[in-house]
C-alpha atoms as a PDB file:
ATOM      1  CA  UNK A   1      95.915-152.989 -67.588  1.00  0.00           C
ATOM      2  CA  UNK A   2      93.917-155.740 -69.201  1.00  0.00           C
ATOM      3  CA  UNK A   3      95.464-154.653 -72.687  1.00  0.00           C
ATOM      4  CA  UNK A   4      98.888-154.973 -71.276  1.00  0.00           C
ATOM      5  CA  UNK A   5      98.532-158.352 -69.391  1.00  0.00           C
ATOM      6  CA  UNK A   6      97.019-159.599 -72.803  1.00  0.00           C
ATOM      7  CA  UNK A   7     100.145-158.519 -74.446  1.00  0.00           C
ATOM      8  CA  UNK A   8     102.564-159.802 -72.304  1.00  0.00           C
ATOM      9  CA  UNK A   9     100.845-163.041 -72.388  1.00  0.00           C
ATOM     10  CA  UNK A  10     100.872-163.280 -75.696  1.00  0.00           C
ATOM     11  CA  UNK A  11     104.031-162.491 -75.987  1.00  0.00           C
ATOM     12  CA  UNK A  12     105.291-165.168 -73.441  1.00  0.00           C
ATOM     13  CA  UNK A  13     103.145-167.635 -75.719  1.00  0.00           C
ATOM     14  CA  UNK A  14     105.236-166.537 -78.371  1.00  0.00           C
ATOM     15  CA  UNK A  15     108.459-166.826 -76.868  1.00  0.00           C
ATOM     16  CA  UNK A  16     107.612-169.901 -75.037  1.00  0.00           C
ATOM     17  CA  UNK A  17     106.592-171.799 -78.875  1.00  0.00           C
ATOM     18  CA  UNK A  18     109.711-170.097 -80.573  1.00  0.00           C
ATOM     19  CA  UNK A  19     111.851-171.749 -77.554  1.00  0.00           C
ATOM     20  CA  UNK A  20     110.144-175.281 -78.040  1.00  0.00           C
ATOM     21  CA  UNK A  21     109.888-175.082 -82.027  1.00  0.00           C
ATOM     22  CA  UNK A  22     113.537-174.082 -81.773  1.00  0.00           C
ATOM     23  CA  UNK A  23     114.123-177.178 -79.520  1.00  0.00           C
ATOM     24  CA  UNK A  24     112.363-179.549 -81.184  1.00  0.00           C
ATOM     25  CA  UNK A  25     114.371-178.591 -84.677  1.00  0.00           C
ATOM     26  CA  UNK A  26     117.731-179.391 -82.752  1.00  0.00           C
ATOM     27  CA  UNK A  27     119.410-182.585 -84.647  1.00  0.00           C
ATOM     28  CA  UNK A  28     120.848-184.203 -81.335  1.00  0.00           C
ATOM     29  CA  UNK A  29     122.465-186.702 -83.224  1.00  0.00           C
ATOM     30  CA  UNK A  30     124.000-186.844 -86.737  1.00  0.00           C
ATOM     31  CA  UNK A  31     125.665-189.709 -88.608  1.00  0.00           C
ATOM     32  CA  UNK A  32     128.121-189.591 -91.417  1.00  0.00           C
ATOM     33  CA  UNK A  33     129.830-191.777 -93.679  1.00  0.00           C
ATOM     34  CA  UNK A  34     133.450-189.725 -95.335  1.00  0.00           C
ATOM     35  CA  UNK A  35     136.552-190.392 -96.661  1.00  0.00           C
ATOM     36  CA  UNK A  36     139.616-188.063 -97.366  1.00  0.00           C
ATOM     37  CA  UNK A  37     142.640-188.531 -99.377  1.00  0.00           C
ATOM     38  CA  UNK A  38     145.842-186.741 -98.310  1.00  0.00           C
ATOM     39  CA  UNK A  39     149.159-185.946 -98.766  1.00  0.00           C
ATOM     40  CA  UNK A  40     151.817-186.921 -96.538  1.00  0.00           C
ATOM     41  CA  UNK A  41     155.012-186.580 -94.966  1.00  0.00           C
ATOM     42  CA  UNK A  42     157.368-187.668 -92.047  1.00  0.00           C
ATOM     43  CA  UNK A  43     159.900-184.652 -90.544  1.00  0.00           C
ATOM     44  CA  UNK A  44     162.643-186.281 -88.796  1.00  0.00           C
ATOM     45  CA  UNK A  45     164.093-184.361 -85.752  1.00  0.00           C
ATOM     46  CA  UNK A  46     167.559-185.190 -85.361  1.00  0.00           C
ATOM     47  CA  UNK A  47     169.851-184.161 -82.717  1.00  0.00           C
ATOM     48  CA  UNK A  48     172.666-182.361 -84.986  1.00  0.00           C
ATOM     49  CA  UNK A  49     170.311-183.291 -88.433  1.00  0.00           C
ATOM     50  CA  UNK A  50     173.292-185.959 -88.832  1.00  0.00           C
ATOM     51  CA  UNK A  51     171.979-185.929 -92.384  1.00  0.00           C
ATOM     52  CA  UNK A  52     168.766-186.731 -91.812  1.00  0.00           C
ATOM     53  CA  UNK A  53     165.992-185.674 -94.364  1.00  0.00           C
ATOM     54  CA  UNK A  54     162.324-186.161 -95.184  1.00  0.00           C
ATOM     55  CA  UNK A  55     162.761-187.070 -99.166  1.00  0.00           C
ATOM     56  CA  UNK A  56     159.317-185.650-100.790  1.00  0.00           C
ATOM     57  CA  UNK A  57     155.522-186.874 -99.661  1.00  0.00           C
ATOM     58  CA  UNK A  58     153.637-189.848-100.005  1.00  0.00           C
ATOM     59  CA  UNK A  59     149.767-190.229-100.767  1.00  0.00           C
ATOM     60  CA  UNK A  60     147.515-192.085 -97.948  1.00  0.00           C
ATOM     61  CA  UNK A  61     143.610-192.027 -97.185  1.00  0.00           C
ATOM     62  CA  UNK A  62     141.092-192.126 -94.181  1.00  0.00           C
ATOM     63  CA  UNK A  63     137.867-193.210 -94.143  1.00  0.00           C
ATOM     64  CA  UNK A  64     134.963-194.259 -91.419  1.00  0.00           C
ATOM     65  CA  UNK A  65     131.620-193.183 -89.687  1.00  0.00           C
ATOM     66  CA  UNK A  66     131.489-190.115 -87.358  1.00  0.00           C
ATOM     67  CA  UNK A  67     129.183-188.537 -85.232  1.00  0.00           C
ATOM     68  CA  UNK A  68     128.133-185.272 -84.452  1.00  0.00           C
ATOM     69  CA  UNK A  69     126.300-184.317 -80.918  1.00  0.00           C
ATOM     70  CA  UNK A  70     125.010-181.281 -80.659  1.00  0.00           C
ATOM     71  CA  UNK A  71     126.271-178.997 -77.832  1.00  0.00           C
ATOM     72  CA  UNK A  72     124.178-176.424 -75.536  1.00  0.00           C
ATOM     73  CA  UNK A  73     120.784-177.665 -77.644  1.00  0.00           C
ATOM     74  CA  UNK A  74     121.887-175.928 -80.800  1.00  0.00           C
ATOM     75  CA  UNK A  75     122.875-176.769 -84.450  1.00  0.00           C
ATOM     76  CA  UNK A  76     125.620-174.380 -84.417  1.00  0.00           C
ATOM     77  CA  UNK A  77     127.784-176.420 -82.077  1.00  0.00           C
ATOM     78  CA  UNK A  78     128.629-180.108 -81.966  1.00  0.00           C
ATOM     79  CA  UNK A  79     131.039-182.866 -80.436  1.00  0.00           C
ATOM     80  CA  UNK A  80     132.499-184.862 -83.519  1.00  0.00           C
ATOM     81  CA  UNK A  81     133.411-188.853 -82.422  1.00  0.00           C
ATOM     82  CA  UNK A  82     133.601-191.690 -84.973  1.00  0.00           C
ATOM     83  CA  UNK A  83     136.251-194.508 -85.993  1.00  0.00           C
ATOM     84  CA  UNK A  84     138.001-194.756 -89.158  1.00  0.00           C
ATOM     85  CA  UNK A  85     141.162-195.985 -90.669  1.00  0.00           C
ATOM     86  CA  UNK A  86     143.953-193.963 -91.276  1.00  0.00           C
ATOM     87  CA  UNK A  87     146.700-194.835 -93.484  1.00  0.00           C
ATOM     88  CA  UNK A  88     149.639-192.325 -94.360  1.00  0.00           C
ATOM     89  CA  UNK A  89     153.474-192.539 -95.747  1.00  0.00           C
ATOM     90  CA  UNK A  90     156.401-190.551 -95.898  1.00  0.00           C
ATOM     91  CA  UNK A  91     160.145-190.842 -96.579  1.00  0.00           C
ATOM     92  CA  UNK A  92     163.443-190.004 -94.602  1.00  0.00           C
ATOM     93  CA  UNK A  93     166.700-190.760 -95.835  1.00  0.00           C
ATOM     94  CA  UNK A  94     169.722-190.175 -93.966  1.00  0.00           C
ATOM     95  CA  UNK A  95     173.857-191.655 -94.391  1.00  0.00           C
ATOM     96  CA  UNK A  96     173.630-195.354 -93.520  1.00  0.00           C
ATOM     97  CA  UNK A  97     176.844-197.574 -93.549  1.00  0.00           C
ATOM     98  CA  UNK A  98     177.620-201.160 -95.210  1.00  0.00           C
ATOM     99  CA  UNK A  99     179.684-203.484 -93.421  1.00  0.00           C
ATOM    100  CA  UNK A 100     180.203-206.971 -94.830  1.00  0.00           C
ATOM    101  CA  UNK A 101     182.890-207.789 -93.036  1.00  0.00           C
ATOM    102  CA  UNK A 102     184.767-206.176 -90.130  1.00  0.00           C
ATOM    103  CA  UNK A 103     187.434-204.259 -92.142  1.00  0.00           C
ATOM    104  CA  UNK A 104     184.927-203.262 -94.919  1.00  0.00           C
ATOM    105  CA  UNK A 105     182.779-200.680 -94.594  1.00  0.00           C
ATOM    106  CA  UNK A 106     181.086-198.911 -97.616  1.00  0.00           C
ATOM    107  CA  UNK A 107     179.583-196.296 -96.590  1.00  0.00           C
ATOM    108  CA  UNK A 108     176.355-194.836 -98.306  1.00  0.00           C
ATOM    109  CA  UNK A 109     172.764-193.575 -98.670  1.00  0.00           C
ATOM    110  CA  UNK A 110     169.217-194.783 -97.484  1.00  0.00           C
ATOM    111  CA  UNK A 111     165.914-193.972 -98.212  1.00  0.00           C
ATOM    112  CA  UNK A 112     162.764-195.408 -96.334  1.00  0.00           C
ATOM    113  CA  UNK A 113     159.497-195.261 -97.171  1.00  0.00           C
ATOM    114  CA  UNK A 114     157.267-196.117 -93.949  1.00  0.00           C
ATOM    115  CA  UNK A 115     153.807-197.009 -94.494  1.00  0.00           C
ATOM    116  CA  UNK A 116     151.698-196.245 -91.444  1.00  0.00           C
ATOM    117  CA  UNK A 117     148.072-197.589 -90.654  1.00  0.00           C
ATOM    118  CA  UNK A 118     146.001-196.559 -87.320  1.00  0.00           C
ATOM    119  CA  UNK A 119     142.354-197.199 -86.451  1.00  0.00           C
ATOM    120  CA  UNK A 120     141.600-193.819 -86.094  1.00  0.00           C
ATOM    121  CA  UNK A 121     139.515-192.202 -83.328  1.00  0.00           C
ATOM    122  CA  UNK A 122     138.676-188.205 -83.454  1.00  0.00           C
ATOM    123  CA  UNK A 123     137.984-186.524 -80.529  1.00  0.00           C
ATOM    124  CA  UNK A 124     136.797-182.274 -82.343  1.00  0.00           C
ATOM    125  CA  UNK A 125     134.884-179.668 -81.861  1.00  0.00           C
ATOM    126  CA  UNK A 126     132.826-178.294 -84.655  1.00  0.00           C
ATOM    127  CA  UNK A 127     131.097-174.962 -85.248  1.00  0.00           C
ATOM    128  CA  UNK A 128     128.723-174.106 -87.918  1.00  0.00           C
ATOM    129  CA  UNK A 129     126.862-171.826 -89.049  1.00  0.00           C
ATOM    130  CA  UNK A 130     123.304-171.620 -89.392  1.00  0.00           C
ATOM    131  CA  UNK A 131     122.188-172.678 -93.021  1.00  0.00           C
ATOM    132  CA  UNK A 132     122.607-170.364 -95.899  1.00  0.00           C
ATOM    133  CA  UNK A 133     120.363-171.050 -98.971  1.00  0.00           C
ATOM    134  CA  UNK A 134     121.186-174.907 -98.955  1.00  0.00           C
ATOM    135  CA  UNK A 135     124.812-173.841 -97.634  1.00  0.00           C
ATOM    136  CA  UNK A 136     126.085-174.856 -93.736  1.00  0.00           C
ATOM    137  CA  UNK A 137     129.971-173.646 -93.923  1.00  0.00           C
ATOM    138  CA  UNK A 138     132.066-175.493 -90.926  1.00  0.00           C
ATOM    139  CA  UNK A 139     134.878-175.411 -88.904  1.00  0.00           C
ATOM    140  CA  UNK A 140     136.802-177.792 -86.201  1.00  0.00           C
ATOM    141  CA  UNK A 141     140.054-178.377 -84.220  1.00  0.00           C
ATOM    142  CA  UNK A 142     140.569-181.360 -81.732  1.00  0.00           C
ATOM    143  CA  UNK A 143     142.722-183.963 -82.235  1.00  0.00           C
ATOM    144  CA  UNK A 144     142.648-187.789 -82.455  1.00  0.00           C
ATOM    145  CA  UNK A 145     143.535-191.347 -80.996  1.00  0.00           C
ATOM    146  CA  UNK A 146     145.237-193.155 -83.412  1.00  0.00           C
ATOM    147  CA  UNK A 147     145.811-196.996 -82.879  1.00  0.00           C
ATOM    148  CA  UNK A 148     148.394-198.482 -85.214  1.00  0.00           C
ATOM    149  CA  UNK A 149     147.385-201.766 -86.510  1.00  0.00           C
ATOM    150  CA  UNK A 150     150.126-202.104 -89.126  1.00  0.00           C
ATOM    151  CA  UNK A 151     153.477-200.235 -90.324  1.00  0.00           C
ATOM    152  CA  UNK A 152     155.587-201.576 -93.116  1.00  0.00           C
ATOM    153  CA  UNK A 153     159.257-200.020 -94.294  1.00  0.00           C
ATOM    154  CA  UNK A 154     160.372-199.787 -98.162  1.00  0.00           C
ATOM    155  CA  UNK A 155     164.324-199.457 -97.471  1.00  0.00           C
ATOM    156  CA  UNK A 156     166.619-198.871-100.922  1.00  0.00           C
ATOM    157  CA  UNK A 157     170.480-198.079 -99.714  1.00  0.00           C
ATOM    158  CA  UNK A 158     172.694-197.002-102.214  1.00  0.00           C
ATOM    159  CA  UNK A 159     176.833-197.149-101.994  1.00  0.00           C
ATOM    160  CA  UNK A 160     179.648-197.145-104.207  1.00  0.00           C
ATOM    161  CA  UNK A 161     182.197-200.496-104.087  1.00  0.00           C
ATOM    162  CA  UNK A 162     185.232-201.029-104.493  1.00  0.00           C
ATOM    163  CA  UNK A 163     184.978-200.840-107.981  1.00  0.00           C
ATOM    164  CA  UNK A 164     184.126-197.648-108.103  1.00  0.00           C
ATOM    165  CA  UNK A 165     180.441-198.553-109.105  1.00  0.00           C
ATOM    166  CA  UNK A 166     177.096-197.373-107.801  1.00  0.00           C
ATOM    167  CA  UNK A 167     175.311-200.577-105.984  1.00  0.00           C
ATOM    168  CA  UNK A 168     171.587-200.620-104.509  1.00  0.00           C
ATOM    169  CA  UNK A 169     170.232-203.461-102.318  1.00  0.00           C
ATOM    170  CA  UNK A 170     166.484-202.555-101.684  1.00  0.00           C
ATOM    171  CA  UNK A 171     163.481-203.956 -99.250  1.00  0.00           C
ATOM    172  CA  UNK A 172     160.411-203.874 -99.472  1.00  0.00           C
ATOM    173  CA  UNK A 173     157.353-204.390 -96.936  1.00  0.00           C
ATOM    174  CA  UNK A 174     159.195-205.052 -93.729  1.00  0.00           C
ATOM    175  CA  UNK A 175     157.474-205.388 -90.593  1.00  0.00           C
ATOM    176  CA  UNK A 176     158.360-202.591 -88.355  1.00  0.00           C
ATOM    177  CA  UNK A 177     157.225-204.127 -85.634  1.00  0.00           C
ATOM    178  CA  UNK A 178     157.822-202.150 -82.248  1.00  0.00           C
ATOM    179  CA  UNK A 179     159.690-199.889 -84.173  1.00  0.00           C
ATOM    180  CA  UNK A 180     156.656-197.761 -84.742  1.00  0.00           C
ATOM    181  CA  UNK A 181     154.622-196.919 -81.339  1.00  0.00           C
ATOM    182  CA  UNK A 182     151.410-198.049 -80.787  1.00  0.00           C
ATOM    183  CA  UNK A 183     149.890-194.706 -80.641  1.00  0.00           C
ATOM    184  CA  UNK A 184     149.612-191.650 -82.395  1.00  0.00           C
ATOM    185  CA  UNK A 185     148.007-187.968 -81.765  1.00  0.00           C
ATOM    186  CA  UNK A 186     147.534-185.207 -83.856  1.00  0.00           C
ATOM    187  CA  UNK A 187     146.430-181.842 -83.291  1.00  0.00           C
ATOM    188  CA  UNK A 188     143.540-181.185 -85.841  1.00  0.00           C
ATOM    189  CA  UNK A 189     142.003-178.166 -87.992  1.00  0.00           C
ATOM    190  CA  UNK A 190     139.741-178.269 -90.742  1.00  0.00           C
ATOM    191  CA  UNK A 191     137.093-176.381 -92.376  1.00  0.00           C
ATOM    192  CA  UNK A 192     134.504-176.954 -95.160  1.00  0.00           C
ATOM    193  CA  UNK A 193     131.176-176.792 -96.270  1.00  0.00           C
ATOM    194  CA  UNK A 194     127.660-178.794 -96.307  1.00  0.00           C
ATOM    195  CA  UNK A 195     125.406-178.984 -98.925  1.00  0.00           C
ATOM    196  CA  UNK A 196     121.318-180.265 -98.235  1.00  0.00           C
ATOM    197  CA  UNK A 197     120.433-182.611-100.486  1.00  0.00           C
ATOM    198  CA  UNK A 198     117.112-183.403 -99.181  1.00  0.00           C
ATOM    199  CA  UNK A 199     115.272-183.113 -95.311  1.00  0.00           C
ATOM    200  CA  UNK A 200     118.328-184.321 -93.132  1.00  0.00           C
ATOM    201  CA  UNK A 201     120.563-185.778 -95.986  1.00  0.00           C
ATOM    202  CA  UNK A 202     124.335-183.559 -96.576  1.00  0.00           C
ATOM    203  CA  UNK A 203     127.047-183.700 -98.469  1.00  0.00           C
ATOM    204  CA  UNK A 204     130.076-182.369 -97.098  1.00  0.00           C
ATOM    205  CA  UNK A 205     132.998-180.928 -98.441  1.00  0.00           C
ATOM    206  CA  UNK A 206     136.144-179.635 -96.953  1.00  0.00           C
ATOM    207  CA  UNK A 207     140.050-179.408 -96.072  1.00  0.00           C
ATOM    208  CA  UNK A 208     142.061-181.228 -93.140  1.00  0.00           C
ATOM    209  CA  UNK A 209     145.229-180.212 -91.494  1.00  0.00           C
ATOM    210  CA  UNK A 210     146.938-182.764 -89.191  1.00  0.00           C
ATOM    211  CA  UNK A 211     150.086-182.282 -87.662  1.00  0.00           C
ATOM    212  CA  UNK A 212     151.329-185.242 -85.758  1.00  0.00           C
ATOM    213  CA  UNK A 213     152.658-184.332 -82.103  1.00  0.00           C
ATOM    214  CA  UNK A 214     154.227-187.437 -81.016  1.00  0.00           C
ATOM    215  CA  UNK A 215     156.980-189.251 -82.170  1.00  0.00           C
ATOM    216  CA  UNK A 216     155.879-191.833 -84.578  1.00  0.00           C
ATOM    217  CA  UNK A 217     158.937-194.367 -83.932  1.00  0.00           C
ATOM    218  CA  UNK A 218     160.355-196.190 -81.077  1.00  0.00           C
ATOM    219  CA  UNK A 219     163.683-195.769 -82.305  1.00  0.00           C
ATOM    220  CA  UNK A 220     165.798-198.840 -80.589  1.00  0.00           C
ATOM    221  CA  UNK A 221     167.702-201.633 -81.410  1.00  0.00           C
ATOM    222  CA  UNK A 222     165.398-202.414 -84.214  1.00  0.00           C
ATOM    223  CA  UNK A 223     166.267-198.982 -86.410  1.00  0.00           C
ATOM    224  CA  UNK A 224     169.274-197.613 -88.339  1.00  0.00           C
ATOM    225  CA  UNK A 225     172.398-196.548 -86.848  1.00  0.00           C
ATOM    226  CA  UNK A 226     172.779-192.701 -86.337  1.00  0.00           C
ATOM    227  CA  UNK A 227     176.325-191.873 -87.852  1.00  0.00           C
ATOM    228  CA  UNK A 228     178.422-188.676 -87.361  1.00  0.00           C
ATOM    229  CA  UNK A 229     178.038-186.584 -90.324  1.00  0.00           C
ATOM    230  CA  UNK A 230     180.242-183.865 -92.012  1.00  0.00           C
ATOM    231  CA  UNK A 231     177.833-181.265 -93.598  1.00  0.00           C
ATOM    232  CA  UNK A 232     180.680-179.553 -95.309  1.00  0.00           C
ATOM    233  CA  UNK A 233     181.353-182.866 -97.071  1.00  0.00           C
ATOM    234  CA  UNK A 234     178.017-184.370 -97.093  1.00  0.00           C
ATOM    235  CA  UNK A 235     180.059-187.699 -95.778  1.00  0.00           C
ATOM    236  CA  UNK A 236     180.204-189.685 -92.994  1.00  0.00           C
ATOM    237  CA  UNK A 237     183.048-189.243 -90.344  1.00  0.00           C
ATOM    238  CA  UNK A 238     185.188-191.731 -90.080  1.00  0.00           C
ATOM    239  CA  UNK A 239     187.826-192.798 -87.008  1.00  0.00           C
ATOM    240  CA  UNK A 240     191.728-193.352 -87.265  1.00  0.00           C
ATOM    241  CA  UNK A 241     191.008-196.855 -88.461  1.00  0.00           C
ATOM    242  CA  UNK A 242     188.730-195.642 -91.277  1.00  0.00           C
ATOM    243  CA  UNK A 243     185.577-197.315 -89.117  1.00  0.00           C
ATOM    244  CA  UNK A 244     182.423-195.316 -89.279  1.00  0.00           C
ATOM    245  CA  UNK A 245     181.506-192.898 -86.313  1.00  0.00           C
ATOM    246  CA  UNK A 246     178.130-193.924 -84.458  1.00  0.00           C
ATOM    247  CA  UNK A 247     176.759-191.446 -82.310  1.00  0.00           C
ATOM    248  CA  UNK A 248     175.671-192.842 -78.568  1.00  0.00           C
ATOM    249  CA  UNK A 249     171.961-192.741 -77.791  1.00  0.00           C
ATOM    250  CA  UNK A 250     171.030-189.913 -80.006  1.00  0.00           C
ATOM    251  CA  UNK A 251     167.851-187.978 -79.556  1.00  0.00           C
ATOM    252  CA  UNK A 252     165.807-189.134 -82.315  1.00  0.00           C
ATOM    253  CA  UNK A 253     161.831-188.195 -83.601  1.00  0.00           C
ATOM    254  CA  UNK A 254     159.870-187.840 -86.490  1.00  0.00           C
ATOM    255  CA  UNK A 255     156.801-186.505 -86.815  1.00  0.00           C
ATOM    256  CA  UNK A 256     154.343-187.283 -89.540  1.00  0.00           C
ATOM    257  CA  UNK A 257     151.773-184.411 -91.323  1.00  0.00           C
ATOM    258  CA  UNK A 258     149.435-184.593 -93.818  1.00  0.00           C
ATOM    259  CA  UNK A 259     146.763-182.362 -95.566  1.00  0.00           C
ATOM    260  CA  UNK A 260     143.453-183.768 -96.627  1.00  0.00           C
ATOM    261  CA  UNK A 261     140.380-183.419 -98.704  1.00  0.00           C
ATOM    262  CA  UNK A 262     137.478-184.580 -96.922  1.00  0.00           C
ATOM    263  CA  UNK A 263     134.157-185.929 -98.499  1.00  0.00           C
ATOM    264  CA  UNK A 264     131.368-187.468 -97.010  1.00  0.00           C
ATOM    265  CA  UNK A 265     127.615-187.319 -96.518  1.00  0.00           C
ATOM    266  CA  UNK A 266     125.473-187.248 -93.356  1.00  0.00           C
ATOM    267  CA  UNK A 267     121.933-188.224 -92.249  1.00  0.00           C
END
């Protein structure tokens, strides 16, 4: 009986050290300094299309400070906050209209480039495993408060006059103003890897999805025209008097995407 009390004791000593050794090595907090590049793109949602288009991607960047805080006192879970900035781009064109006087329309092409910057706050989830040689590989989903501080609009329209001859008026760094709302949020996924460089020091690697959920415009008085298109014509429809069809209070989004590659180190 002795023997076995002895044994059990020790064993509880064991157990008991393991718990608080295991403790003690949880890394409550975690600080990190990234940055990721990314490709980007706007997808307008049209009622009808009406010739809307997103017109290839754009380049953009993020970059800040995050945190992770460990979850349920373990290194294998942790609640990722930070700030950052966040800027992206993307194009749309779409049939746009020319009217210089009230019996002259031309009738025509634009494509905008909007140029969107948010202070950037993510709100994720991350999992990871435990290390592997110097290897910790990752994962996360969440999502993200995004603040816009500035959006700018690149606007080249492109016609034919009267003359028969091609004609493009462009503008460049516009204030959008209200035009784009105030707030943006994505859902989230990424997944990468982190390298120990030394005691608490990593370098991570990895690859970001975000997909925008919410429209990025407040499309109102300040935005293009929607205009009834023909799709078998790839023109806009005109009325009896040759004046260019508007459609009334169309139902108008775009969402913006991008993919990223994410590096940054943490302490």
């Amino acid at each position: 009986m002795k023997i076995i009390n002895k044994v059990l004791f020790t064993t509880a000593t064991v157990l008991l050290m393991a718990i608080i050794s295991n403790a003690q090595e949880v890394k409550k907090v975690a600080i990190g300094i990234y940055g990721t590049g990314n490709t980007s793109w706007l997808k307008p949602d049209i009622d009808g299309k009406y010739g809307h288009t997103r017109k290839g991607v754009g380049l953009g960047y993020c970059a800040g400070v995050a945190f992770d805080l460990a979850l349920f006192g373990s290194n294998n879970y942790a609640f990722v906050t930070g700030a950052g900035v966040l800027y992206h781009s993307g194009k749309i064109e779409y049939p746009d209209v020319y009217s210089p006087a009230d019996t002259v329309h031309y009738t025509g092409t634009s494509t905008s480039k909007y140029k969107l910057s948010y202070i950037d706050i993510p709100i994720m989830l991350k999992l990871k495993t435990n290390e592997i040689g110097y290897l910790t590989y990752y994962g996360e989903v969440g999502s993200s408060i995004g603040i816009k501080y500035k959006a700018r609009q690149d606007n080249k329209f492109t016609y034919i006059d009267e003359f028969n001859t091609p004609v493009s008026t462009t503008t460049e760094d516009s204030d959008m103003g209200s035009s784009a709302y105030l707030f943006r949020f994505p859902l989230v996924i990424g997944a990468g890897v982190e390298y120990n460089l030394s005691g608490n020091t990593s370098i991570a690697v990895g690859l970001t999805y975000n997909n925008g959920f919410t429209n990025t415009f407040a499309w109102g008085k300040n935005n293009p025209k929607v205009y009834e298109y023909d799709d078998s014509s790839n023109s806009i429809v005109l009325d009896e008097n040759g004046v260019p069809k508007t459609v009334d209070e169309p139902s108008r989004k775009a969402i913006s995407n991008f993919v990223g590659l994410k590096v940054g180190i943490k302490f």
